[in-house]
C-alpha atoms as a PDB file:
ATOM      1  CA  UNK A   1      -1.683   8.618  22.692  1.00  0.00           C
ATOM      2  CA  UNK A   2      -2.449   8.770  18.767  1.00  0.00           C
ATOM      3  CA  UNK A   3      -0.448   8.540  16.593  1.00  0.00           C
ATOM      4  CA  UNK A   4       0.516  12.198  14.547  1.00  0.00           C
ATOM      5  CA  UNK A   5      -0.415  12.186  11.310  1.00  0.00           C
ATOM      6  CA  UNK A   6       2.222  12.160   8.507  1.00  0.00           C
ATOM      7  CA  UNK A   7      -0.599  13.182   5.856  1.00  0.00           C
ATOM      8  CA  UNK A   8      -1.348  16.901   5.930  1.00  0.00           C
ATOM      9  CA  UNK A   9      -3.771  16.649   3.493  1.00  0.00           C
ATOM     10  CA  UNK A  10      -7.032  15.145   2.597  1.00  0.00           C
ATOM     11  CA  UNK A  11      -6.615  11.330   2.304  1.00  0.00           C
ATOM     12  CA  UNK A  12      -8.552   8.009   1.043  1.00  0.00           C
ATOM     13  CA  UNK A  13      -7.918   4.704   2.442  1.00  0.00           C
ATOM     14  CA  UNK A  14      -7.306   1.454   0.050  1.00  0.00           C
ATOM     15  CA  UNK A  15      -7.106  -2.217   0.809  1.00  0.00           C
ATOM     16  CA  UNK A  16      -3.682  -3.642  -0.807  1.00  0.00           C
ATOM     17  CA  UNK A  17      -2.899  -7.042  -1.660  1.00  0.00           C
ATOM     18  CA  UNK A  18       0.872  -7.601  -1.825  1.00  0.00           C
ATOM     19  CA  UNK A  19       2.876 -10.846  -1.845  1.00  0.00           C
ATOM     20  CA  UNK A  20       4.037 -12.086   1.524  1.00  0.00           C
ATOM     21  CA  UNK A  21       7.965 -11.848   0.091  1.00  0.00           C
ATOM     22  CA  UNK A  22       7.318  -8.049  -1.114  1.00  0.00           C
ATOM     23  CA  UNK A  23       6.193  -6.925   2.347  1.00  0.00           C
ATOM     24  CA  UNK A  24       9.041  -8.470   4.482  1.00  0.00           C
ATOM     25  CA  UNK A  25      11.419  -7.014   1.612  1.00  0.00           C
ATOM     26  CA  UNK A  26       9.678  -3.899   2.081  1.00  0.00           C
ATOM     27  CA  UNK A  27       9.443  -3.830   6.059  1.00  0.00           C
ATOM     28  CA  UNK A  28      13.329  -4.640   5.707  1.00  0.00           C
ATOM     29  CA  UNK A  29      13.725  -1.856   4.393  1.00  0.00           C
ATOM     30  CA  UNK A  30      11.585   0.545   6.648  1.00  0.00           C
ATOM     31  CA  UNK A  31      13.967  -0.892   9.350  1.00  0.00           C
ATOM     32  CA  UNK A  32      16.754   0.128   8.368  1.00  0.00           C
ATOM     33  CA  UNK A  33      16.050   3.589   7.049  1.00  0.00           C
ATOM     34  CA  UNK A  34      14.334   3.887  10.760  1.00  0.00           C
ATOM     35  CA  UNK A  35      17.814   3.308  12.318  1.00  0.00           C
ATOM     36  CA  UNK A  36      19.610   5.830  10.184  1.00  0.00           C
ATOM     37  CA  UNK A  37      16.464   8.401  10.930  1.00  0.00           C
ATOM     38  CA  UNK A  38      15.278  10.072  13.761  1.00  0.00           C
ATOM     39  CA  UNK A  39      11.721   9.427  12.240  1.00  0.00           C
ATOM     40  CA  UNK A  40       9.574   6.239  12.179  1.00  0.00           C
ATOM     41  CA  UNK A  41       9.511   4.860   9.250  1.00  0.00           C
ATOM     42  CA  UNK A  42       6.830   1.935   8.277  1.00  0.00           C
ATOM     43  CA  UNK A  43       6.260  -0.165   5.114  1.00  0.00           C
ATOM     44  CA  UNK A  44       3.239   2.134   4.551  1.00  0.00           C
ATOM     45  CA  UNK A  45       5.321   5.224   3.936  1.00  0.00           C
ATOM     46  CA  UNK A  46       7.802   3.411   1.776  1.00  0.00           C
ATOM     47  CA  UNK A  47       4.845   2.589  -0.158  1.00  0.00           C
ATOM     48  CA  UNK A  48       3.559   6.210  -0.536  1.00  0.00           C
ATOM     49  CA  UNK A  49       6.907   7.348  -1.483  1.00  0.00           C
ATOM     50  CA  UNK A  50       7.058   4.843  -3.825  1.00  0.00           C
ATOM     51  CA  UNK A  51       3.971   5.807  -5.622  1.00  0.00           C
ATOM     52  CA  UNK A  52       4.387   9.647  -5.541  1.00  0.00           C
ATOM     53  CA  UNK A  53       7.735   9.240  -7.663  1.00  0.00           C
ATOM     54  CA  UNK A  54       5.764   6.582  -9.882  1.00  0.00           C
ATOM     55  CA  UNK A  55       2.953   9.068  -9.914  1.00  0.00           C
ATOM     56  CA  UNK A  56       6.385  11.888 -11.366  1.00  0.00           C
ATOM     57  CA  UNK A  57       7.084   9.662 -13.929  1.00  0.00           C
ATOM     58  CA  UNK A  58       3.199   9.460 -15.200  1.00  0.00           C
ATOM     59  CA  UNK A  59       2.901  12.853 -15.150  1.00  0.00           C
ATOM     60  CA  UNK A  60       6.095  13.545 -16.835  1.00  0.00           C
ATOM     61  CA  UNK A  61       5.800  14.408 -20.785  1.00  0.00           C
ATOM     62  CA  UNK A  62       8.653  11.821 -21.652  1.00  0.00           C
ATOM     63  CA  UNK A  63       7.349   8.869 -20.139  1.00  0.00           C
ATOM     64  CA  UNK A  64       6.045   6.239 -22.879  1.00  0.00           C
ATOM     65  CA  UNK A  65       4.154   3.500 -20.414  1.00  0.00           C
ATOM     66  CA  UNK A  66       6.707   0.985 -21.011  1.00  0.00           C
ATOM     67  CA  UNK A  67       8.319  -1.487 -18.442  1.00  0.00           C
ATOM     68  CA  UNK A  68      11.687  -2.352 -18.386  1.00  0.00           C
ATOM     69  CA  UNK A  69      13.643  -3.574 -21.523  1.00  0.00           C
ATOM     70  CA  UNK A  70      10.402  -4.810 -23.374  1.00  0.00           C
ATOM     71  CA  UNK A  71       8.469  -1.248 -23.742  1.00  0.00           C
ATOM     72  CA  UNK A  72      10.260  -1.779 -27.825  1.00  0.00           C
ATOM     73  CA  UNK A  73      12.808   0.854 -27.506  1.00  0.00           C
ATOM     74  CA  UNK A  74      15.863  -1.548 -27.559  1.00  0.00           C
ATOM     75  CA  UNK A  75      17.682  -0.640 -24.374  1.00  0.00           C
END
């Protein structure tokens, strides 16, 4: 059986390149939201999440581009 699809929308496929120590931080993760949920969770949703919000902050009128304490605003 296949699996359903979590993307009601159109959608584009794209190779990523991640450090071996990122994914298994990020499949940690997936595993243990997936025990507190009654839905599957995999690495390749956290990673969607993940760049919806950073695609929120793009789109927001405040953000600046900067990255962490070295975007020059002294925090």
């Amino acid at each position: 059986m296949p699996r359903p699809a979590k993307i009601e929308e159109a959608t584009k496929q794209y190779k990523l390149l991640m450090t071996v120590s990122s994914y298994e931080r990020l499949k940690k993760h997936a595993a243990e939201q997936q025990a507190r949920s009654l839905d599957q969770v995999s690495v390749a949703d956290l990673i969607r999440e993940s760049i919806e919000i950073y695609l929120e902050a793009l789109d927001d009128d405040d953000y600046e581009g900067g990255v962490g304490s070295s975007s020059g605003d002294g925090v």
